[in-house]
C-alpha atoms as a PDB file:
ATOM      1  CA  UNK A   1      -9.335  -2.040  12.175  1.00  0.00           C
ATOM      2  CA  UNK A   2      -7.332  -0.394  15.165  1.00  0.00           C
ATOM      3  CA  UNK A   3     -10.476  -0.677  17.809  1.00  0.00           C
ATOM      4  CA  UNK A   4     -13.293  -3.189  17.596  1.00  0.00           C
ATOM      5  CA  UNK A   5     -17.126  -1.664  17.095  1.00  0.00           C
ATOM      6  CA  UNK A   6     -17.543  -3.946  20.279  1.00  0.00           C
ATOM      7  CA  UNK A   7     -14.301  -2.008  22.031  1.00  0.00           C
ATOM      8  CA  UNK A   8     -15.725   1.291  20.999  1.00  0.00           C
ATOM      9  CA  UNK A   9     -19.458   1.051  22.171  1.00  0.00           C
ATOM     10  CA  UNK A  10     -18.033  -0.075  25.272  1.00  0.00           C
ATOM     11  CA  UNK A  11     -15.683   2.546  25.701  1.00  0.00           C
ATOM     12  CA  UNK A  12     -18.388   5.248  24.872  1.00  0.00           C
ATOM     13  CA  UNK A  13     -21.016   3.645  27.477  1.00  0.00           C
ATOM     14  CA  UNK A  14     -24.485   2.112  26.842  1.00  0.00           C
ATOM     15  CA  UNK A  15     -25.956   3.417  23.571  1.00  0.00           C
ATOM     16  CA  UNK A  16     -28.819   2.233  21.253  1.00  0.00           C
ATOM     17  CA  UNK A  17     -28.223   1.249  18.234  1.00  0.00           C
ATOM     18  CA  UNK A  18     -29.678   4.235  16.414  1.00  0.00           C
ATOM     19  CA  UNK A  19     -26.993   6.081  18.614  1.00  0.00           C
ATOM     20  CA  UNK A  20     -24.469   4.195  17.507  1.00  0.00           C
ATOM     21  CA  UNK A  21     -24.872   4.569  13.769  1.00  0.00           C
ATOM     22  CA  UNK A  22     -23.485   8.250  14.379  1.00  0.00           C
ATOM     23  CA  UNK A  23     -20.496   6.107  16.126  1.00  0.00           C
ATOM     24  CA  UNK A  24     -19.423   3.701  13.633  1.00  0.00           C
ATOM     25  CA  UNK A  25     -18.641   6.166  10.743  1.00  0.00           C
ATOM     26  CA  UNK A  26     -16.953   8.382  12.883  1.00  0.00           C
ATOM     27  CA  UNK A  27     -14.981   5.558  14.395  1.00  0.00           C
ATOM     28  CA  UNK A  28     -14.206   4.646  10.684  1.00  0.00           C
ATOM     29  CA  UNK A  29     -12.826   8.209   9.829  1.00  0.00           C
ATOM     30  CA  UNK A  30     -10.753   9.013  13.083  1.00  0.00           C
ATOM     31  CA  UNK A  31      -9.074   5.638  12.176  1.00  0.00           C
ATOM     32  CA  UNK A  32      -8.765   6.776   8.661  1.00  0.00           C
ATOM     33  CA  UNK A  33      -6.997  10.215  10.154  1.00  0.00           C
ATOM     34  CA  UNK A  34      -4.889   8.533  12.690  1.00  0.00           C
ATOM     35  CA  UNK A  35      -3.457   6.586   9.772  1.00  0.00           C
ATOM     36  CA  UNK A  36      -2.988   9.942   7.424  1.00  0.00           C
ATOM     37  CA  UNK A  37      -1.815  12.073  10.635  1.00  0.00           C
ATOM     38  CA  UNK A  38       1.116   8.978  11.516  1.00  0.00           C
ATOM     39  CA  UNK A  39       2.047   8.492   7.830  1.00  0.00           C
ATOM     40  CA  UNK A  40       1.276   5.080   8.213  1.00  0.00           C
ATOM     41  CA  UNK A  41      -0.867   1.857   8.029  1.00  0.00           C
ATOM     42  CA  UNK A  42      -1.391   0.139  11.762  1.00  0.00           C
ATOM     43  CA  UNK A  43      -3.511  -2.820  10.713  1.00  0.00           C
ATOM     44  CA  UNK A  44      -0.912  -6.059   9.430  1.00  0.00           C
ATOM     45  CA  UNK A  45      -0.883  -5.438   5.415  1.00  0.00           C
ATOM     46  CA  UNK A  46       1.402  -7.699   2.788  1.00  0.00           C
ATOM     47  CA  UNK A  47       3.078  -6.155   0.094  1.00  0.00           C
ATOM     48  CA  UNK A  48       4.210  -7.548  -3.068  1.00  0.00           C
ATOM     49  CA  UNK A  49       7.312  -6.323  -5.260  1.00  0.00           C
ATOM     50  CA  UNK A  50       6.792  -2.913  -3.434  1.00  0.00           C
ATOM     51  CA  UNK A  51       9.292  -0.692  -5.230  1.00  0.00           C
ATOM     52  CA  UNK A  52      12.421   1.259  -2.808  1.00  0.00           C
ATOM     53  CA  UNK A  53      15.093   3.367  -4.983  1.00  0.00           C
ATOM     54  CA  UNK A  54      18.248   2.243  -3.762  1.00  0.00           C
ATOM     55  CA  UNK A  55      20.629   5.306  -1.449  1.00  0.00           C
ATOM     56  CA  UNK A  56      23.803   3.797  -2.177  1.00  0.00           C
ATOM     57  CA  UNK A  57      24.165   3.527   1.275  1.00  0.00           C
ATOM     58  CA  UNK A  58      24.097   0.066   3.617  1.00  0.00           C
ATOM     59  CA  UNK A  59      20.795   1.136   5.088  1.00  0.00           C
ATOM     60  CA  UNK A  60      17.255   1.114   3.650  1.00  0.00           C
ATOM     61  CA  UNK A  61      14.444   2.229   6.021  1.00  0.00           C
ATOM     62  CA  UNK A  62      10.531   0.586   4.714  1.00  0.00           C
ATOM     63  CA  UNK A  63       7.942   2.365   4.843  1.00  0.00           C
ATOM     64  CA  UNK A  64       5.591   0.161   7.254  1.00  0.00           C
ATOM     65  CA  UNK A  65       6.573  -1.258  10.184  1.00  0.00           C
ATOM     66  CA  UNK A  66       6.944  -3.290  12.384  1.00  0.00           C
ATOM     67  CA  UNK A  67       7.752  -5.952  10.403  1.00  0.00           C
ATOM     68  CA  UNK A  68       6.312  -9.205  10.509  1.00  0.00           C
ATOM     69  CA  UNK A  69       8.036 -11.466   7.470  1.00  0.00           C
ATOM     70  CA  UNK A  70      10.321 -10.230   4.612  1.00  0.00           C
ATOM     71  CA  UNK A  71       9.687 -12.959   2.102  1.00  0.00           C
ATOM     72  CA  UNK A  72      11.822 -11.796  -0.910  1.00  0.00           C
ATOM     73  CA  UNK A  73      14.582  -8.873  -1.600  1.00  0.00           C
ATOM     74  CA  UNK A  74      15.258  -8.232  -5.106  1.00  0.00           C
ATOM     75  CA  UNK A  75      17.908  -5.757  -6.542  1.00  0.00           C
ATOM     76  CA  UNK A  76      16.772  -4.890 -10.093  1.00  0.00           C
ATOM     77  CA  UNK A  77      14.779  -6.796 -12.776  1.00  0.00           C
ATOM     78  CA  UNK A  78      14.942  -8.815 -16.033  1.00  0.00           C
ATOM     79  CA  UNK A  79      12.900  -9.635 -19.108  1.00  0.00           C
ATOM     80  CA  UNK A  80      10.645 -12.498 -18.321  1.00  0.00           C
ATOM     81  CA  UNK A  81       8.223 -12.287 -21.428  1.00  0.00           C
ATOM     82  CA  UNK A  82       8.291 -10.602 -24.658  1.00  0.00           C
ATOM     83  CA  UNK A  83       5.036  -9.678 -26.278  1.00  0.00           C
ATOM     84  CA  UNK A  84       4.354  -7.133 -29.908  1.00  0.00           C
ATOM     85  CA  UNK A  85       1.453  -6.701 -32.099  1.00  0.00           C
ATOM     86  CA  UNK A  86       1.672  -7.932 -35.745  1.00  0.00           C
ATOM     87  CA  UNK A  87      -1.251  -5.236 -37.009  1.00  0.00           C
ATOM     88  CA  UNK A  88       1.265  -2.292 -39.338  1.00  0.00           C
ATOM     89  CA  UNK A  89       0.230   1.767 -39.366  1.00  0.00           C
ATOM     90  CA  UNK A  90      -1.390   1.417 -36.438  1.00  0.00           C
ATOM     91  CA  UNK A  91      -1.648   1.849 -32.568  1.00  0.00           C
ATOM     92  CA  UNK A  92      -0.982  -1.126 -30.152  1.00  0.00           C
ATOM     93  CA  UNK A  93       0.697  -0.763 -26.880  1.00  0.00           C
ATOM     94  CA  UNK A  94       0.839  -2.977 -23.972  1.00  0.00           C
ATOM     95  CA  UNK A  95       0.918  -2.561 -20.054  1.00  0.00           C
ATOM     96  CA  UNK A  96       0.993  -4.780 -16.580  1.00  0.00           C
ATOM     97  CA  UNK A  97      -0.950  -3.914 -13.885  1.00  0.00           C
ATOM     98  CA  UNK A  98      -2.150  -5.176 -10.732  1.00  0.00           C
ATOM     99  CA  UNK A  99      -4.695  -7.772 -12.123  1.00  0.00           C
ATOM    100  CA  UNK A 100      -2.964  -8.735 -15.307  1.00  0.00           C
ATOM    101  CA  UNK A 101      -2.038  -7.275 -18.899  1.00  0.00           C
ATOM    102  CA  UNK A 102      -3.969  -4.562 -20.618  1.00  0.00           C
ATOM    103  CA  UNK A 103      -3.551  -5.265 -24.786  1.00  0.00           C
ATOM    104  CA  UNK A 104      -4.630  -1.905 -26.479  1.00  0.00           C
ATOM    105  CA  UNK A 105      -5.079  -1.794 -30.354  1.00  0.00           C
ATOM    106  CA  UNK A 106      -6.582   1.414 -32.084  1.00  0.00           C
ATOM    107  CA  UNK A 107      -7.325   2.399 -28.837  1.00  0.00           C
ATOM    108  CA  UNK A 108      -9.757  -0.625 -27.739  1.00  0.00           C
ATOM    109  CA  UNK A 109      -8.535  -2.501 -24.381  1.00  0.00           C
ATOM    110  CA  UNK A 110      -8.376  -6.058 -23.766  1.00  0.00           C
ATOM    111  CA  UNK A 111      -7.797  -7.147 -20.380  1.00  0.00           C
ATOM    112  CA  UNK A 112      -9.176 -10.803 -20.916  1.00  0.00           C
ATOM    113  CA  UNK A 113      -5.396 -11.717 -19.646  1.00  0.00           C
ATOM    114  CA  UNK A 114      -5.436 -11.871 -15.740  1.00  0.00           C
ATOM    115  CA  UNK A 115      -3.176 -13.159 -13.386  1.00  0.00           C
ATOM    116  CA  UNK A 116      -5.620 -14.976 -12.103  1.00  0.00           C
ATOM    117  CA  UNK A 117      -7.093 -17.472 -14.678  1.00  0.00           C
ATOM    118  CA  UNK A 118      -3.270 -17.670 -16.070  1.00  0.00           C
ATOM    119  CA  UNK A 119      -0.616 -18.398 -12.825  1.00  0.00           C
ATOM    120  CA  UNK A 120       2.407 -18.842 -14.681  1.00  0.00           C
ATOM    121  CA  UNK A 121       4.523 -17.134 -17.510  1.00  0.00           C
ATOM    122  CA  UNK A 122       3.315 -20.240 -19.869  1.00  0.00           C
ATOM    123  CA  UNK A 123      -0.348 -19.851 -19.129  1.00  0.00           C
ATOM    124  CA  UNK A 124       0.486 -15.464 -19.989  1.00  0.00           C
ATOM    125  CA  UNK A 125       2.119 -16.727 -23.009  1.00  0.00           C
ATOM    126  CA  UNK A 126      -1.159 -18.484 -24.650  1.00  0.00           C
ATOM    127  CA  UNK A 127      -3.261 -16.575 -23.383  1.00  0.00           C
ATOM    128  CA  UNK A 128      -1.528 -13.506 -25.139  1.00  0.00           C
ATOM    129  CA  UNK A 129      -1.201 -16.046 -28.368  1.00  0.00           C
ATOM    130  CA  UNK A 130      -5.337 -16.560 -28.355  1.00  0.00           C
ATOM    131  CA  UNK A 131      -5.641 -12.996 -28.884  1.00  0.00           C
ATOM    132  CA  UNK A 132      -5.691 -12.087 -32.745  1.00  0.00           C
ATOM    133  CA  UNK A 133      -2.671 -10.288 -33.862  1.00  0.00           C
ATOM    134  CA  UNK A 134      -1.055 -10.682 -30.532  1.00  0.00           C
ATOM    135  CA  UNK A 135       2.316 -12.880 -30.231  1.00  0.00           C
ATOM    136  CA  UNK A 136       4.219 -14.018 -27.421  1.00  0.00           C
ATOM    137  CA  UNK A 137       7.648 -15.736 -26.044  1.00  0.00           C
ATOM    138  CA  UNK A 138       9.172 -16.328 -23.396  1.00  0.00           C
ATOM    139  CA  UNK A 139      12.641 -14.943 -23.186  1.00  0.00           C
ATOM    140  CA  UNK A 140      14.007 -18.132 -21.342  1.00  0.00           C
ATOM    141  CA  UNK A 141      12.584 -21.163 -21.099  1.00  0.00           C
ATOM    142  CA  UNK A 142      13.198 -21.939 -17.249  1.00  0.00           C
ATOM    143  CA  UNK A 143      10.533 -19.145 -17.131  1.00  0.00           C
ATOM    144  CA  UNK A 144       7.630 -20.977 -17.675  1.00  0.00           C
ATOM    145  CA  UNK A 145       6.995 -22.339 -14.586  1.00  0.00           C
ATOM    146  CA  UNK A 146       7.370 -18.951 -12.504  1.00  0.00           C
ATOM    147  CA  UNK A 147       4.279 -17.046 -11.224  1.00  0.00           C
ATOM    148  CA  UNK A 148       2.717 -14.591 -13.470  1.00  0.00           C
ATOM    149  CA  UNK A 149       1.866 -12.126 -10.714  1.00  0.00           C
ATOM    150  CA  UNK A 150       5.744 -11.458 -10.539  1.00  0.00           C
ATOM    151  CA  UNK A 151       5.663  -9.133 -13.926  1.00  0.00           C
ATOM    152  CA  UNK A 152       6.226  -5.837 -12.965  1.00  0.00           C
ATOM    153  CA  UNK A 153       3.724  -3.118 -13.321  1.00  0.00           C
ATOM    154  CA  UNK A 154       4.330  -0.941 -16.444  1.00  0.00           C
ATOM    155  CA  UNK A 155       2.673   1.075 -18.858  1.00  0.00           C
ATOM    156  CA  UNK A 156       1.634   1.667 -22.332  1.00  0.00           C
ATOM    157  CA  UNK A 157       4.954   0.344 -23.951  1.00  0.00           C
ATOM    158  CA  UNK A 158       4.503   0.547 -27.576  1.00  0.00           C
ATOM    159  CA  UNK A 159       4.344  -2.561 -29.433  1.00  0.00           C
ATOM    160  CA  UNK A 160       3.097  -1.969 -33.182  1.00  0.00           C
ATOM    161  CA  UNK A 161       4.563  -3.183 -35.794  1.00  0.00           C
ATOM    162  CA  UNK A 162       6.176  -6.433 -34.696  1.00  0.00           C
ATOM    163  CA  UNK A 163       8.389  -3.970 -32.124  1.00  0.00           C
ATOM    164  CA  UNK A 164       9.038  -6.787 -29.445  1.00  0.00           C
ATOM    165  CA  UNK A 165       7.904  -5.316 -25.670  1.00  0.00           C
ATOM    166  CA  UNK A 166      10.273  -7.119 -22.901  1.00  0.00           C
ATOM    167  CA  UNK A 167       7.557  -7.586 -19.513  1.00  0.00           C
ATOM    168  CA  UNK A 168      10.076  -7.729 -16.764  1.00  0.00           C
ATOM    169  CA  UNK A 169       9.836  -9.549 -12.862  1.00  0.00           C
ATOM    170  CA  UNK A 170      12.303  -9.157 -10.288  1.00  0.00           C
ATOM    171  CA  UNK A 171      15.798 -10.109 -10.125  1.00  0.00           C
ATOM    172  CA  UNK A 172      17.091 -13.055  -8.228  1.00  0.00           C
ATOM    173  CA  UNK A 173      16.433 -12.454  -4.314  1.00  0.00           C
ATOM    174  CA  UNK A 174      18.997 -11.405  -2.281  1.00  0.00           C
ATOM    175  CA  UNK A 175      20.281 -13.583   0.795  1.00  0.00           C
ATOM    176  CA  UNK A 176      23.149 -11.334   1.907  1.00  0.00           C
ATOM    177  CA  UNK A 177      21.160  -8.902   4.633  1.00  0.00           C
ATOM    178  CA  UNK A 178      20.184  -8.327   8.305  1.00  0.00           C
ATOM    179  CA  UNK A 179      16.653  -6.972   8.940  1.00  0.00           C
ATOM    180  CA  UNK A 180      15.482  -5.093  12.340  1.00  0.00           C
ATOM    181  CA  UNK A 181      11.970  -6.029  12.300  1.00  0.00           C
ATOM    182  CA  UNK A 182      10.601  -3.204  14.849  1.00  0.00           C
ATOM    183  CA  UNK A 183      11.958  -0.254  12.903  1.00  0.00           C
ATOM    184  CA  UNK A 184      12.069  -1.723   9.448  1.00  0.00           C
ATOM    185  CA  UNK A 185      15.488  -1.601   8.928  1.00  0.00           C
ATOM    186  CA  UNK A 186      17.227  -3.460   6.118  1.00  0.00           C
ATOM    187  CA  UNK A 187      20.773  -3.469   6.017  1.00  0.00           C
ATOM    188  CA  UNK A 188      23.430  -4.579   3.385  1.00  0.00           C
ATOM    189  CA  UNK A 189      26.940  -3.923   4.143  1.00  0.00           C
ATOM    190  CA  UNK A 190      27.961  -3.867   1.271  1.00  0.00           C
ATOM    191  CA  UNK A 191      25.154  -0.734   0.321  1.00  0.00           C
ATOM    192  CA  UNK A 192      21.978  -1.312  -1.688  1.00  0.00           C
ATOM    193  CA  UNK A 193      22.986  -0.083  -5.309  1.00  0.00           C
ATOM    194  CA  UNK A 194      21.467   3.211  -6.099  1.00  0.00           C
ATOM    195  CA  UNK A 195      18.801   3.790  -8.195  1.00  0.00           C
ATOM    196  CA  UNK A 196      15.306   4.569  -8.959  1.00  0.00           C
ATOM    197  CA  UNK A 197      12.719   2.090  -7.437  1.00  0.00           C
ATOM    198  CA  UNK A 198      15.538  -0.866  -8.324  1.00  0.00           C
ATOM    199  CA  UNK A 199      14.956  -3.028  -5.393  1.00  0.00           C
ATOM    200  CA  UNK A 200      11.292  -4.934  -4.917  1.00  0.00           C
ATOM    201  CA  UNK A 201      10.198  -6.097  -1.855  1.00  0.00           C
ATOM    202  CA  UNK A 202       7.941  -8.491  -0.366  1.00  0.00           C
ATOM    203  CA  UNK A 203       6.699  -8.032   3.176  1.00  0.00           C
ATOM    204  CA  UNK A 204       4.351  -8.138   5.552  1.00  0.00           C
ATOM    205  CA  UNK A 205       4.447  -5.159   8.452  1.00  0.00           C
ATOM    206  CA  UNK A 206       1.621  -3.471  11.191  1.00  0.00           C
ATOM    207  CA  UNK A 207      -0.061  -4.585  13.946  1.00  0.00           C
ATOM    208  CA  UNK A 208      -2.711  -7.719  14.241  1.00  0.00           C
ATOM    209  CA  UNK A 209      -6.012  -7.443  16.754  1.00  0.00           C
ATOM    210  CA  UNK A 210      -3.587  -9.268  19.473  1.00  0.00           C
ATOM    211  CA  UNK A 211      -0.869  -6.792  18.980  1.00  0.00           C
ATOM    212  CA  UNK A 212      -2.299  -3.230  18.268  1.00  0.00           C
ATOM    213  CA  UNK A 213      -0.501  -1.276  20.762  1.00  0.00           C
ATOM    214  CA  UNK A 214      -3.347  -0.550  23.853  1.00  0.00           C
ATOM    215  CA  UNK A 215      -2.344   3.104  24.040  1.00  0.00           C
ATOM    216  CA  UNK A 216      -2.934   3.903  20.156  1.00  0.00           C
ATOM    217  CA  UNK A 217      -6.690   2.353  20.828  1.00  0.00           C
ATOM    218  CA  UNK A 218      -7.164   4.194  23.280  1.00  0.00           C
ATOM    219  CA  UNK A 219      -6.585   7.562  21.129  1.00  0.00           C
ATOM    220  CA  UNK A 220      -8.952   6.318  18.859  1.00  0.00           C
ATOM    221  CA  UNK A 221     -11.311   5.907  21.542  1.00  0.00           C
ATOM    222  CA  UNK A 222     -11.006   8.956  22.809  1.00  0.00           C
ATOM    223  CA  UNK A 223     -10.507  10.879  20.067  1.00  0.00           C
ATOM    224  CA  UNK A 224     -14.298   9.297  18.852  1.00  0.00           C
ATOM    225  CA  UNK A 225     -15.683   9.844  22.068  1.00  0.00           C
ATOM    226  CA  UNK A 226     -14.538  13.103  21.813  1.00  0.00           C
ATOM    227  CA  UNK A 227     -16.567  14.331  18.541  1.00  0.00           C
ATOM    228  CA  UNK A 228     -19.360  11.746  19.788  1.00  0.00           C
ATOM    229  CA  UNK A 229     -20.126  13.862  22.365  1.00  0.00           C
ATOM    230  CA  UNK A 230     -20.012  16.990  20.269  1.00  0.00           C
ATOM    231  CA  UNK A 231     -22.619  15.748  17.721  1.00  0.00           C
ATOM    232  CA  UNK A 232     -25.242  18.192  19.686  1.00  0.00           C
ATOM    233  CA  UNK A 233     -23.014  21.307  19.189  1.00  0.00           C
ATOM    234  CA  UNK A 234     -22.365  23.354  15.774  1.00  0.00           C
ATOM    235  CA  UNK A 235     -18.797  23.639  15.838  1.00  0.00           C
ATOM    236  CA  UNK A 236     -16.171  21.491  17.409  1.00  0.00           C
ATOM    237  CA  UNK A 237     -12.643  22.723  18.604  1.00  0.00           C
ATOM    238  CA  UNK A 238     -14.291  26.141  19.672  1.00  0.00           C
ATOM    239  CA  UNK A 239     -14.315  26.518  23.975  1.00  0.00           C
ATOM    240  CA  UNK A 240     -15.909  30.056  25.224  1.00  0.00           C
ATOM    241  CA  UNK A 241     -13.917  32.257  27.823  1.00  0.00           C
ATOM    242  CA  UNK A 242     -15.527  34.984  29.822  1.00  0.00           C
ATOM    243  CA  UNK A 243     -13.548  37.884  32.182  1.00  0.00           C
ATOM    244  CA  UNK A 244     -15.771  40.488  33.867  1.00  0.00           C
ATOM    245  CA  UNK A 245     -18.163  41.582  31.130  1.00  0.00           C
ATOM    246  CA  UNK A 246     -15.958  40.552  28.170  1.00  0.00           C
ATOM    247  CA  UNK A 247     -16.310  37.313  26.621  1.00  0.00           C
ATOM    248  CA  UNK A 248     -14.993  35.144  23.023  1.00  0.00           C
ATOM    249  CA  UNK A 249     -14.274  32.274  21.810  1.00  0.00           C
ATOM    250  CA  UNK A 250     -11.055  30.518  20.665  1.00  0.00           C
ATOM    251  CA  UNK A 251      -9.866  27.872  18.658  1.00  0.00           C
ATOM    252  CA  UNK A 252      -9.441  24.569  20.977  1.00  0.00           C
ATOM    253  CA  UNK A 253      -7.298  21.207  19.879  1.00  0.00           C
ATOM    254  CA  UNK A 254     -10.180  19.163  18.520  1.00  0.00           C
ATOM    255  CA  UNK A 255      -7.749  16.383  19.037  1.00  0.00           C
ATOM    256  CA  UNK A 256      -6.793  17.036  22.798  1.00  0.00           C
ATOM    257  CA  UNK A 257      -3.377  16.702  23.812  1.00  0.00           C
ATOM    258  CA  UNK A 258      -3.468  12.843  25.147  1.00  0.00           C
ATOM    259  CA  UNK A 259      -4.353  12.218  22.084  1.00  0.00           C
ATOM    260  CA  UNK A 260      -1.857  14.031  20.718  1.00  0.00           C
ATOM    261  CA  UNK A 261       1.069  12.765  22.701  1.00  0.00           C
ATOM    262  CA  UNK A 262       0.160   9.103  22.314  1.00  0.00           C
ATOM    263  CA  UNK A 263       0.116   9.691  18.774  1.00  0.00           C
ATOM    264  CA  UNK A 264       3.502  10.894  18.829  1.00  0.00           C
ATOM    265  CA  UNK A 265       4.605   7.924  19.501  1.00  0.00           C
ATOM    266  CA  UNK A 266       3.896   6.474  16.344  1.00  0.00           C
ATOM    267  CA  UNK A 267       4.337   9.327  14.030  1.00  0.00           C
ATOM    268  CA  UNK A 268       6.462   8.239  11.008  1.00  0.00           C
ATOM    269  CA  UNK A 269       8.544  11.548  10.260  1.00  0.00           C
ATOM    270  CA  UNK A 270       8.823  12.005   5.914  1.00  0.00           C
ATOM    271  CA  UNK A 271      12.198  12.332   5.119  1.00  0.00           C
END
């Protein structure tokens, strides 16, 4: 969260409570389009294996920022576990995703095997051997101590008829690059190989509640304040003008332009 209920209610002045559940969920969605509008998420997130395709070039820009930690840099993957399905004229396909391995046979999931009741490759191994007509290896044997959460997502890879499925993690980690932590920066001199969504990253990047820049809560507080104080009116962004006996209406900046300009600030521009 950018602003604290407690920062916003004082910001806005002395309301009730009953005033203030109006508050809270538009708090909640001007933070929500702050975030959309800057192409980016403020509040300190970590990311694990987040995939980057690879320019070719000695510079590769993250998508979050600042950084806080850059735990691991991988260029590329290998096979880590093999899996197939001994059932014959048949369908059976497997697939990683965020919580574990989803087994499908004739069209019925199993998703019994999770990362979490099976940390390593070994544990993913029997738990994928329990399974009827399910068999697993490992495709080296130093594997079976590494985490299971390091198999990288993929999906329904086709593994009937004893067709052996490689599950892949990341390659080795990288120690040969500088980082620039404010702008996200990672640089390898001698270029990050090109390809597409080749090089996994762990990191941690935004803002905590100590370091959330004061100006960017104070757009949010403003920006709330600004359709708090509209909630009596039908429309919002519409001013009146009136010159002699003609008069109309036209189409205001709902956001306001310190809003606006502080936002600029912290606009990430898509390339």
């Amino acid at each position: 969260m950018i602003v604290t209920p407690s920062e916003m209610r004082t910001f806005i002045g002395d309301i009730d409570d009953s005033e203030y559940e109006f508050v809270s969920p538009t708090h909640d969605s001007v933070e929500s389009f702050v975030s959309n509008y800057c192409n980016r998420t403020f509040e300190s997130t970590s990311y694990t294996r987040k995939k980057y395709c690879g320019n070719g070039r000695s510079i590769l820009i993250l998508d979050d920022y600042p950084l806080t930690a850059v735990d691991r840099v991988s260029i590329g993957n290998i096979g880590a576990v093999k899996v197939k399905n001994t059932n014959t004229t048949s369908s059976a396909s497997v697939s990683v995703v965020s919580t574990g391995l989803r087994l499908v046979k004739d069209g019925v999931a199993d998703t019994s095997v999770t990362f979490v009741a099976n940390t390593t490759m070994t544990a993913i191994i029997n738990a994928i051997n329990a399974i009827s007509g399910w068999s697993a290896e490992l495709l080296n044997s130093s594997y079976g101590s590494y985490r299971s959460a390091d198999l990288i997502e993929s999906v329904g890879l086709s593994a009937i008829n004893n067709n052996w499925v490689d599950l892949k993690m990341p390659d080795d980690a990288e120690d040969n690059f500088s980082a620039d932590l404010s702008t996200a920066v990672l640089k390898k001199n001698s270029g990050w190989p090109s390809g597409f969504n080749n090089i996994y990253i762990d990191y941690t990047a935004g803002y905590t509640s100590t370091t959330m820049p004061e100006d960017l809560k104070l757009a949010i507080k403003i920006f709330t304040k600004y359709i708090y104080n509209k909630k009596e009116e039908e429309t919002i962004g519409v001013a009146e003008y009136r010159a002699e006996n003609l008069w109309g209406t036209f189409e205001k900046d709902p956001m306001g332009k310190e809003v606006r300009m502080i936002l600029s600030k912290y606009k990430r521009m898509l390339v």
